[in-house]
N, C-alpha and C. Protein backbone atom coordinates (compact mmCIF):
# COMPACT_ATOMS: atom_id res chain seq x y z
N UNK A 1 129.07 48.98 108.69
CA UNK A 1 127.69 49.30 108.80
C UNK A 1 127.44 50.72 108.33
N UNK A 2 126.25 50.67 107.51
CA UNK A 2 126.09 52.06 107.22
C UNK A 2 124.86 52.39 108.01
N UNK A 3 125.01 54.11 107.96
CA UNK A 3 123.70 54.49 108.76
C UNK A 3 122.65 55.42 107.84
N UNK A 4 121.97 55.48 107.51
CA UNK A 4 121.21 56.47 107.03
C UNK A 4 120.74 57.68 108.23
N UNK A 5 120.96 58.71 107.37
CA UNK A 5 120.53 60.01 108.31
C UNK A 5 119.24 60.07 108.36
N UNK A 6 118.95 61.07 109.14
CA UNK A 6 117.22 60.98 110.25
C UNK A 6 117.05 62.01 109.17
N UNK A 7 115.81 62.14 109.14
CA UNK A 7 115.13 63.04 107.76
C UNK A 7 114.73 64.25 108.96
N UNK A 8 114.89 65.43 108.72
CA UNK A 8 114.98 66.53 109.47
C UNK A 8 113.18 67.24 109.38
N UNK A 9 113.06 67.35 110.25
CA UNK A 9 110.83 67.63 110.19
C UNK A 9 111.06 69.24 109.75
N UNK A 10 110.23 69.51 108.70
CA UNK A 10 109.48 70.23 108.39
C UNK A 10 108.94 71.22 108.89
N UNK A 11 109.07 72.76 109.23
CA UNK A 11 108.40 73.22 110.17
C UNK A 11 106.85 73.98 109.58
N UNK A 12 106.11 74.06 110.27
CA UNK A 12 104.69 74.19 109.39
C UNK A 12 104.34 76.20 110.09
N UNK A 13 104.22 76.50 108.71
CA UNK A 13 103.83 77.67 108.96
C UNK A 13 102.68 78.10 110.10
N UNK A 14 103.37 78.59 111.05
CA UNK A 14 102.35 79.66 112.04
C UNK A 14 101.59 80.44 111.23
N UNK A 15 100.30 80.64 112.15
CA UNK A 15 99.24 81.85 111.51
C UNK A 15 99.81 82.90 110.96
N UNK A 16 100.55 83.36 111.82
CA UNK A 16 101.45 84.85 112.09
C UNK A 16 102.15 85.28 110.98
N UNK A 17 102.70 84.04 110.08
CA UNK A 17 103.64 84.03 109.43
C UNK A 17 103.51 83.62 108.26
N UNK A 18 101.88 83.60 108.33
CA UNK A 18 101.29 83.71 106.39
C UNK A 18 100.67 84.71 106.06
N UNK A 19 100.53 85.01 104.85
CA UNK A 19 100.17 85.92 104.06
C UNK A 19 99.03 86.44 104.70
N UNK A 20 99.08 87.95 105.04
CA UNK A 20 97.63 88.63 105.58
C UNK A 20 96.48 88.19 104.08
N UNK A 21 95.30 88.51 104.25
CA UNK A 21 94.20 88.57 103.72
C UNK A 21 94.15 89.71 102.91
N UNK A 22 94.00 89.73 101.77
CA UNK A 22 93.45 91.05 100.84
C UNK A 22 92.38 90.95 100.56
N UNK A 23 91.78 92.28 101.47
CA UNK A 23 90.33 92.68 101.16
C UNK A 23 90.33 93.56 100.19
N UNK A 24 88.82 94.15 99.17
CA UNK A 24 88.77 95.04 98.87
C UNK A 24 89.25 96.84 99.22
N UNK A 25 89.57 96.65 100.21
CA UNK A 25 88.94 97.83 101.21
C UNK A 25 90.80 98.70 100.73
N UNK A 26 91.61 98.53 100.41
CA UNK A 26 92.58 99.88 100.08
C UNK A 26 92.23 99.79 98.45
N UNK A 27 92.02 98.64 97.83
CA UNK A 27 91.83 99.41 96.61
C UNK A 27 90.40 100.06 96.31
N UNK A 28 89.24 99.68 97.43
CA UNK A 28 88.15 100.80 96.83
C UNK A 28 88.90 102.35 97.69
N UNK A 29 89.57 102.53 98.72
CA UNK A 29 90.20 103.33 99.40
C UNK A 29 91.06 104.21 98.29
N UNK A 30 91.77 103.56 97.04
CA UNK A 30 92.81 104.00 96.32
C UNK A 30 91.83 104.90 95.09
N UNK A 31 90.56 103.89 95.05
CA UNK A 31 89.65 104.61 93.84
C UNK A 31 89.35 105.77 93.99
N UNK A 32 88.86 105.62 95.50
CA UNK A 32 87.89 106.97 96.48
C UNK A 32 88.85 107.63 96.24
N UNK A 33 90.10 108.04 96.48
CA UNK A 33 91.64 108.85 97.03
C UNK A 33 91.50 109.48 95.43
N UNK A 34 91.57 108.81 94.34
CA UNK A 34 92.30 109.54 93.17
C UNK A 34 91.11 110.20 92.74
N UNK A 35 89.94 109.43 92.64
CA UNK A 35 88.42 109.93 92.26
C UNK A 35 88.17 111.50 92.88
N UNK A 36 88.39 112.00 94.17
CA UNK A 36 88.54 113.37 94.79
C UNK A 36 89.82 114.23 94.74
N UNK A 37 90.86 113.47 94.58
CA UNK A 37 91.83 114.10 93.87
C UNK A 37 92.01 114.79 92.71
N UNK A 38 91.68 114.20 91.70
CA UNK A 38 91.96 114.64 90.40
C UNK A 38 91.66 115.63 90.42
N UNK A 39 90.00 115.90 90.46
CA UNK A 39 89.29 117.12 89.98
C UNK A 39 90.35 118.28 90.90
N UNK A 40 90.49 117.94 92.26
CA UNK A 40 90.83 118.78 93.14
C UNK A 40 92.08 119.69 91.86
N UNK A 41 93.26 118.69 91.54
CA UNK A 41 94.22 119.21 91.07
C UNK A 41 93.89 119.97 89.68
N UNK A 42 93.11 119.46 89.32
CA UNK A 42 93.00 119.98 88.05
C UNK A 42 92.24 121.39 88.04
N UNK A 43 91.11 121.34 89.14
CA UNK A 43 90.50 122.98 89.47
C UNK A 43 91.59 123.90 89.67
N UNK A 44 92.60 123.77 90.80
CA UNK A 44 93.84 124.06 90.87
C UNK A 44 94.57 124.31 89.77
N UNK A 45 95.24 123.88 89.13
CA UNK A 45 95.98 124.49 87.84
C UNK A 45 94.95 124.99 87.10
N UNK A 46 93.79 125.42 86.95
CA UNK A 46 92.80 126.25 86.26
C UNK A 46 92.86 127.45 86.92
N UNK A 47 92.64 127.34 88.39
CA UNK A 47 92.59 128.64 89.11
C UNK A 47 94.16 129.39 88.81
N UNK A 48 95.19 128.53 88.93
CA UNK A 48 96.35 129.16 88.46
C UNK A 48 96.51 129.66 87.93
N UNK A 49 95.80 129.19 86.64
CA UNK A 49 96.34 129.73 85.20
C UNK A 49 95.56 130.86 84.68
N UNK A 50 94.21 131.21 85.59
CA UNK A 50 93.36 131.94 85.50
C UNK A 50 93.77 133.40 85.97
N UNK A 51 94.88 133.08 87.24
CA UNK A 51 94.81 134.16 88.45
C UNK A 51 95.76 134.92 87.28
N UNK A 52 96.58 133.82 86.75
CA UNK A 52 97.96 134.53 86.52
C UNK A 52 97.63 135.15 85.10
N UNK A 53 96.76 134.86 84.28
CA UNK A 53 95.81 135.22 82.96
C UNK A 53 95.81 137.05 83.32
N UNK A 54 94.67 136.79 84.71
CA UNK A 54 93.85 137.87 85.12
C UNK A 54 95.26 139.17 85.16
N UNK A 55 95.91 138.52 85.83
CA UNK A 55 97.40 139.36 86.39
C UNK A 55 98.02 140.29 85.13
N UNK A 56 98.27 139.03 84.45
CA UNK A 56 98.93 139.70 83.26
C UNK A 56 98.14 140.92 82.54
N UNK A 57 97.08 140.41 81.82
CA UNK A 57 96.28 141.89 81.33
C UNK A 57 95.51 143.03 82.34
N UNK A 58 96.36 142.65 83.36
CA UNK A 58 95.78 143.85 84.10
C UNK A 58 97.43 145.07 83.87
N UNK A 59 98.20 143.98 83.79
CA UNK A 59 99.60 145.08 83.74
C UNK A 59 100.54 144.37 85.11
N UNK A 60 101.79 145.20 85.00
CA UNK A 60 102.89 144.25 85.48
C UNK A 60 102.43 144.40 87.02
N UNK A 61 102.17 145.83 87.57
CA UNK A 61 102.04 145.68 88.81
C UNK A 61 100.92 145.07 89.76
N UNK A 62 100.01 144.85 88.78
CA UNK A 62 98.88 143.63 88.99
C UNK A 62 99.34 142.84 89.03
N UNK A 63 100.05 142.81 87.81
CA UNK A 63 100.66 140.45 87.45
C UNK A 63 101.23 140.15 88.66
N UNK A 64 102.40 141.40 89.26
CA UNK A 64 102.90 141.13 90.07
C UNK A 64 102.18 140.56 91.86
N UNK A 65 100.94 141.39 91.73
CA UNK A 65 100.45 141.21 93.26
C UNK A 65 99.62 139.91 92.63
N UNK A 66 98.91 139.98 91.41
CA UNK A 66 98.40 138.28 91.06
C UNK A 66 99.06 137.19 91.08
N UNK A 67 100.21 137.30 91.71
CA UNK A 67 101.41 136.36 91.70
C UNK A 67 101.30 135.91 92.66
N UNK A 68 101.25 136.54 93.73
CA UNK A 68 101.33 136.21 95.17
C UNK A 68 99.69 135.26 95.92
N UNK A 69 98.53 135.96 95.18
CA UNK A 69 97.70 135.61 94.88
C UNK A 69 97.70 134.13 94.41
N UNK A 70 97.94 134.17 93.23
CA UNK A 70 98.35 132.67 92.74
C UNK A 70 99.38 131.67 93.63
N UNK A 71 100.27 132.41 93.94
CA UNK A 71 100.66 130.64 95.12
C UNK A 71 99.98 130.75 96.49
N UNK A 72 98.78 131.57 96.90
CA UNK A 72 98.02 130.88 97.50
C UNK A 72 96.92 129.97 97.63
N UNK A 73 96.71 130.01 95.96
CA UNK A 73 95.55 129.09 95.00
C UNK A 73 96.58 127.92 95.15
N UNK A 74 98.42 127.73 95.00
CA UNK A 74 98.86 126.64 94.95
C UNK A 74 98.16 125.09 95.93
N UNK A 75 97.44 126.02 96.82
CA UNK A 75 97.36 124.45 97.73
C UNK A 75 96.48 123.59 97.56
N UNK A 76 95.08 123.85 96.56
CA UNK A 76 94.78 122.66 95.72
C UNK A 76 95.60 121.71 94.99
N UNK A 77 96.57 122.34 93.94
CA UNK A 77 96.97 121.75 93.44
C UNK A 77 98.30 121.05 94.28
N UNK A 78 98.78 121.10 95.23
CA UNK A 78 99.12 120.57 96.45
C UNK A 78 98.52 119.13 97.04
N UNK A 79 97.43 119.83 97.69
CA UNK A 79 96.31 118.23 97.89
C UNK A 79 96.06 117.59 96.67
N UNK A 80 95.77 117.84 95.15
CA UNK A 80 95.25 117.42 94.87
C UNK A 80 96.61 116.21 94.26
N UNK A 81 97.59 116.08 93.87
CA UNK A 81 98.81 115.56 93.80
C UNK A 81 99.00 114.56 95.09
N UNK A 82 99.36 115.39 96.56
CA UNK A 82 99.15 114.37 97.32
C UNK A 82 98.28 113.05 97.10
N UNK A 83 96.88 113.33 96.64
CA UNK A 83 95.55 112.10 97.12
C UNK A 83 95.77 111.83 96.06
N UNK A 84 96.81 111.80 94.49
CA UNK A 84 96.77 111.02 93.67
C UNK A 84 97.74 110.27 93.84
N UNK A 85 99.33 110.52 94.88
CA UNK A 85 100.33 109.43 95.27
C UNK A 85 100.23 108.68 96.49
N UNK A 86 98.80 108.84 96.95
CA UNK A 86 98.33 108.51 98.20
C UNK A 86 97.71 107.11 97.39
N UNK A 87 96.58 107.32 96.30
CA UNK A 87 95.52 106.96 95.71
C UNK A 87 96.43 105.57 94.99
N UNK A 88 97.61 106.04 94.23
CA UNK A 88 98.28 104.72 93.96
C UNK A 88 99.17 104.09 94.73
N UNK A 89 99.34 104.81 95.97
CA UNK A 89 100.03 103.53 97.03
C UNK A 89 98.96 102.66 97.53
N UNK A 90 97.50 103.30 97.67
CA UNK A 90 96.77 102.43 98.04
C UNK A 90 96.17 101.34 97.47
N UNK A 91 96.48 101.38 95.96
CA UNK A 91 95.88 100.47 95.15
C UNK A 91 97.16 99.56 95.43
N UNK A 92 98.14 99.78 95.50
CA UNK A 92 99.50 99.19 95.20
C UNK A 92 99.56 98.18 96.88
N UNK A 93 99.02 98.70 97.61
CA UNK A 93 98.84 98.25 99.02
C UNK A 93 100.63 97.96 99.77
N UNK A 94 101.22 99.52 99.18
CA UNK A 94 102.33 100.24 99.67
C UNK A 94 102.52 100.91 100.86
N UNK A 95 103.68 101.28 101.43
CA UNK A 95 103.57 102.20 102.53
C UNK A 95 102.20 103.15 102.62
N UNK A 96 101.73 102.65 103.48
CA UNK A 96 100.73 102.79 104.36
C UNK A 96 100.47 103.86 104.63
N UNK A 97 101.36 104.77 105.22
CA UNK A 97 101.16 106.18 105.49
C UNK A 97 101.17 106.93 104.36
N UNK A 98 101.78 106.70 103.55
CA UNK A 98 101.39 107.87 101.76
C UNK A 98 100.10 107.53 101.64
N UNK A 99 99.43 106.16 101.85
CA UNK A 99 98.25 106.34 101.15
C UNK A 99 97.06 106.65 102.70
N UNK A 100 97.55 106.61 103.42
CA UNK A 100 96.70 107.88 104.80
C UNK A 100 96.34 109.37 104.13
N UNK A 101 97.77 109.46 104.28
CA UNK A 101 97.86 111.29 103.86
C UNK A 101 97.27 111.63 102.66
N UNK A 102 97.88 110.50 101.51
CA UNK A 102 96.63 110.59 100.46
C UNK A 102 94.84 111.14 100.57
N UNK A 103 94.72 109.94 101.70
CA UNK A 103 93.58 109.82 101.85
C UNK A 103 92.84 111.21 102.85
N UNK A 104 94.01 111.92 103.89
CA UNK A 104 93.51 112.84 104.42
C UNK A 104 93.36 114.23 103.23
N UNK A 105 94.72 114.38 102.54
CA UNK A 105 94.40 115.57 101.47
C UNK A 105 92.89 115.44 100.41
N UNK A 106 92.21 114.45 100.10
CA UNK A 106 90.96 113.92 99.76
C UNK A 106 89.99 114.53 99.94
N UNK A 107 90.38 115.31 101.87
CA UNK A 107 89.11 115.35 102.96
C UNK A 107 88.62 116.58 102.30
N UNK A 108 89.68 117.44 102.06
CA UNK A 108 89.21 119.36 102.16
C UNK A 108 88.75 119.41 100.51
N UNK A 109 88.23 118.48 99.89
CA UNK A 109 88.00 118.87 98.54
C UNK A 109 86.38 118.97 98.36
N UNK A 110 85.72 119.08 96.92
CA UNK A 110 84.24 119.00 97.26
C UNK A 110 83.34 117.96 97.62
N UNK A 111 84.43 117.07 97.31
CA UNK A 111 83.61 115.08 97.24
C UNK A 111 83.81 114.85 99.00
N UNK A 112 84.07 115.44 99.86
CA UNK A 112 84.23 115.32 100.87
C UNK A 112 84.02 113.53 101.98
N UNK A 113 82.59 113.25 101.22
CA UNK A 113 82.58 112.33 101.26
C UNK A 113 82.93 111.25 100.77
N UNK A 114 83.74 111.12 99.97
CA UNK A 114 84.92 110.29 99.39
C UNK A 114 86.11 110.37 100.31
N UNK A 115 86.53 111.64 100.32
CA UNK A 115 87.36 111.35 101.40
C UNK A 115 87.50 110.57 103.01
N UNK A 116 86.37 111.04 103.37
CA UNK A 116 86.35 110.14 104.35
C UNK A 116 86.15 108.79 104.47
N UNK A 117 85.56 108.19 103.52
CA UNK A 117 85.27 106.57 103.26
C UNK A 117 86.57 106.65 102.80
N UNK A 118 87.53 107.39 102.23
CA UNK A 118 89.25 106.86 101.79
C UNK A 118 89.69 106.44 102.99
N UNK A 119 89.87 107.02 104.20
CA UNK A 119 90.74 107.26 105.39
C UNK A 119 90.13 106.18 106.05
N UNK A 120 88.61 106.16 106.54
CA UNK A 120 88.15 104.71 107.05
C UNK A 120 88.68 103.17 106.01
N UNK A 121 88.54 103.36 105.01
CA UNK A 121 89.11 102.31 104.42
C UNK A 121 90.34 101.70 104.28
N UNK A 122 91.31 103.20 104.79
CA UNK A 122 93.08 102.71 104.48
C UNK A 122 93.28 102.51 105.67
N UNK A 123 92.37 103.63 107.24
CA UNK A 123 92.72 102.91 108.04
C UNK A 123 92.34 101.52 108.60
N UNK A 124 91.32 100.83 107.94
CA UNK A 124 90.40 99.79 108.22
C UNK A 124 91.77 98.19 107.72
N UNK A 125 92.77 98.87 106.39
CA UNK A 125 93.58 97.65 106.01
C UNK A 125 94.94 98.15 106.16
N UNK A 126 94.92 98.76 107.27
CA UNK A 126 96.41 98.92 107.38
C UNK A 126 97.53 97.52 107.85
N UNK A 127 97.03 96.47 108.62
CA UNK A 127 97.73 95.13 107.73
C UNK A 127 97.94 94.56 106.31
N UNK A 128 97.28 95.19 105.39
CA UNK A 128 97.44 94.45 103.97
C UNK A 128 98.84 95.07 103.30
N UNK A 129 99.35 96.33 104.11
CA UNK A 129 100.10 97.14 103.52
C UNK A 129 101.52 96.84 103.85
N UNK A 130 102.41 96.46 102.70
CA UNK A 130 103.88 95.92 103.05
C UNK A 130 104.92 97.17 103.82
């Protein structure tokens, strides 16, 4: 006698255990993030290149104190770098916290209000983010 084997059931995906929902909301979050970024960085390496301009034709012991001067202008161009690797984790709907911090370096720039619709928005889909 032969037997045929019992066909083994299927188990059916739990809620829990399917794919979250992708909303809009980190990639308009990722737009907002780079959109207040950029300029930020780019005013930043202007002011840099300005301080250190100014420094030089003033003479060395100017250039020199325009130096010091100049890496305290560095922290635009600081934020403004941050909210652009913030800006593509959030489009990317990547670790979660780069594109926070992204979204907080955003805050202190002139679009101000971009920034904050960034941070409500990344924190609004922080499930979409692997």
């Amino acid at each position: 006698m032969t037997t045929t084997p019992t066909p083994t059931p299927v188990p059916t995906p739990q809620p829990a255990q399917q794919a979250a929902v992708k909303t809009w909301k980190p990639i308009t979050a990722g737009i907002l993030t780079l959109i207040a970024g950029t300029p930020t960085l780019i005013i930043g390496i202007l002011i840099s290149i300005g301080t250190i301009m100014g420094g030089w034709m003033m003479g060395w012991m100017m250039g020199w104190m325009w130096g010091w001067i100049s890496a305290a202008v560095a922290l635009p161009i600081v934020l403004g770098i941050i909210s652009i690797i913030g800006g593509v984790f959030a489009l990317q709907r990547r670790v979660w916290g780069m594109a926070l911090a992204g979204a907080i370096c955003a805050l202190p720039t002139p679009a101000i209000i971009l920034g904050i619709l960034a941070i409500i928005f990344v924190s609004l889909s922080k499930k979409e983010f692997a």
